[in-house]
C-alpha atoms as a PDB file:
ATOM      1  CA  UNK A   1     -42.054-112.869 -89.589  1.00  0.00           C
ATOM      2  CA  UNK A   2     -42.446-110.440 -92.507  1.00  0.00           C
ATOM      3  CA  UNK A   3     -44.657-111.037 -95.281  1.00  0.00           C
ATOM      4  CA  UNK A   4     -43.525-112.514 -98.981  1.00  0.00           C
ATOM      5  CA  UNK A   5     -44.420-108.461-100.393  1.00  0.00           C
ATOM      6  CA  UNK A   6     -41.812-107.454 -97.761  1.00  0.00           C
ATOM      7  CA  UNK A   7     -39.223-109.971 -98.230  1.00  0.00           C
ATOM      8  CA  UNK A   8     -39.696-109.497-102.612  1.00  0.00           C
ATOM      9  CA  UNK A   9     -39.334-105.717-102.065  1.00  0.00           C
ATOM     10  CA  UNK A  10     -36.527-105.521 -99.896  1.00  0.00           C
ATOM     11  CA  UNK A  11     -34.537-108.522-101.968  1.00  0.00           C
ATOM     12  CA  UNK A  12     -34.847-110.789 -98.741  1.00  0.00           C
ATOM     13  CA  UNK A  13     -36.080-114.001-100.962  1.00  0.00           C
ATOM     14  CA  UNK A  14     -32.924-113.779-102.727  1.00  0.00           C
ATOM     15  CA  UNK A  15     -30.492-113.850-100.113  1.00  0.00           C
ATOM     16  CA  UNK A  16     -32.534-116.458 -97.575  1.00  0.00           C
ATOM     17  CA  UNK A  17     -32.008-119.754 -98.482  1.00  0.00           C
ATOM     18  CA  UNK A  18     -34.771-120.725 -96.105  1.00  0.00           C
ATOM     19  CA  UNK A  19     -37.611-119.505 -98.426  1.00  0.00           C
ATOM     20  CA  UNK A  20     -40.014-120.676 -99.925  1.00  0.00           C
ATOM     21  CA  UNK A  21     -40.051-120.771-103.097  1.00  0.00           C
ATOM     22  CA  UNK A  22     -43.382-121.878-104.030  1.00  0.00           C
ATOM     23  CA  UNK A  23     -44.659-118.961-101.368  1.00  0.00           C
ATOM     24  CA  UNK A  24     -44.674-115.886-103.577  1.00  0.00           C
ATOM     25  CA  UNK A  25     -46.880-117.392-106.271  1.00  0.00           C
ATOM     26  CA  UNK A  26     -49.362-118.796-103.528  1.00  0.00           C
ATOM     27  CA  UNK A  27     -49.414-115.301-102.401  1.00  0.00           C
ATOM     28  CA  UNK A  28     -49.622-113.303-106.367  1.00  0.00           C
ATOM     29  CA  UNK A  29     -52.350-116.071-106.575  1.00  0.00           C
ATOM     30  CA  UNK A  30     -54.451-115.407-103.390  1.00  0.00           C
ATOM     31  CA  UNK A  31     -54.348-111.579-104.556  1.00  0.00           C
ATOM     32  CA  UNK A  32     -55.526-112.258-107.756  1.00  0.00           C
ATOM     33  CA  UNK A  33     -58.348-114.167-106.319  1.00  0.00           C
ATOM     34  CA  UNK A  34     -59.469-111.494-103.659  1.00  0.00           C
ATOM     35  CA  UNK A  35     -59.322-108.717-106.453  1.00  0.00           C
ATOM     36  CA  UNK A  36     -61.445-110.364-109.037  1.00  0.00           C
ATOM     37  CA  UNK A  37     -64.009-111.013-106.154  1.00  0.00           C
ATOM     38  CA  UNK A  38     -64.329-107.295-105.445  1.00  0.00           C
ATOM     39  CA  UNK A  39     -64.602-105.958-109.390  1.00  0.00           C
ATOM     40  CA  UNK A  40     -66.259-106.249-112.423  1.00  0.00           C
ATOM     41  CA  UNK A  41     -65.352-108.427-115.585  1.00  0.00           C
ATOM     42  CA  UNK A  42     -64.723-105.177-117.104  1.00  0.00           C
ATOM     43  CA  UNK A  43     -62.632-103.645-114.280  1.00  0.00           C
ATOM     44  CA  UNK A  44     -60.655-107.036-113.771  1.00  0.00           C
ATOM     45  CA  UNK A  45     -59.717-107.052-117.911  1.00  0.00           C
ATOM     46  CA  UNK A  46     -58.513-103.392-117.336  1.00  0.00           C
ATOM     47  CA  UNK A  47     -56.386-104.355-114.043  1.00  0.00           C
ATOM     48  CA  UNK A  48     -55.110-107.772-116.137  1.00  0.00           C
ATOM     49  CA  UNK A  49     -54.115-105.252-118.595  1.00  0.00           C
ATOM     50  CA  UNK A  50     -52.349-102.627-116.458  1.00  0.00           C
ATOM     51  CA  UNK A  51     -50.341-104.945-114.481  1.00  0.00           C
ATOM     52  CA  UNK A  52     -49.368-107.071-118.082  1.00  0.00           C
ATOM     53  CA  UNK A  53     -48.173-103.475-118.946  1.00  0.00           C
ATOM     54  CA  UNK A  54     -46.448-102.931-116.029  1.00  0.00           C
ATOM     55  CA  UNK A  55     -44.445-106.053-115.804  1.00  0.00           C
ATOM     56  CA  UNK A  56     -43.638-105.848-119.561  1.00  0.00           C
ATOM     57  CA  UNK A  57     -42.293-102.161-118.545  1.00  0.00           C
ATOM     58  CA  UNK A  58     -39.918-103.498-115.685  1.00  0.00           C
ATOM     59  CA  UNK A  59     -38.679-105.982-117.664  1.00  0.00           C
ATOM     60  CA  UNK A  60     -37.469-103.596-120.523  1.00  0.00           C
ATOM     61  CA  UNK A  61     -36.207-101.530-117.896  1.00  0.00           C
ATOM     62  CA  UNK A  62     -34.281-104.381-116.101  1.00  0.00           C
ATOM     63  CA  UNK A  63     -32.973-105.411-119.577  1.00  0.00           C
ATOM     64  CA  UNK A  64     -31.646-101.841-120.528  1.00  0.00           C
ATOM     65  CA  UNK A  65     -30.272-101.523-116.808  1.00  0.00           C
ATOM     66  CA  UNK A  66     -28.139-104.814-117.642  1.00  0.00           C
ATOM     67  CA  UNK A  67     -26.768-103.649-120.824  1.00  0.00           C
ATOM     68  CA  UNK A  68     -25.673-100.429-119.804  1.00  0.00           C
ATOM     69  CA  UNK A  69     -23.495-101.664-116.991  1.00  0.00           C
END
C-alpha cells in the first residue's frame, strides 16, 4: 500500500474514494512531532517559518494558475 506522501503527490487521494480523509493530517502531524524532537526552538521557528512561506507561495501560484486558464 503506498504511503499518504505518495498518494498526495501523485493526486491518488483525490481520485480514491476509499481514503482517508482524516489520514494526511495524522501523518503532517506525526512529522511535525518527529522534527521538533530532533531541533532546536530556534531551528523549529525557522522551519515553521519556511514551510508557512512555502505554502503561502503554492497557494499564490495555484491561484494565478486558475486565473490564467
Amino acid at each position: 500500500m503506498p504511503s499518504i506522501f505518495h498518494m498526495l503527490l501523485s493526486g491518488d487521494c483525490m481520485k480514491n474514494p476509499n481514503c482517508d480523509p482524516l489520514a494526511l493530517t495524522t501523518a503532517v502531524s506525526a512529522l511535525a512531532v518527529a522534527i521538533a524532537k530532533q531541533v532546536s526552538d530556534e531551528q523549529l521557528e525557522l522551519i515553521a517559518a519556511v514551510l508557512t512561506q512555502l505554502g503561502d507561495t503554492l497557494a499564490t501560484i495555484a491561484a494565478q494558475q486558475d486565473l490564467c486558464r
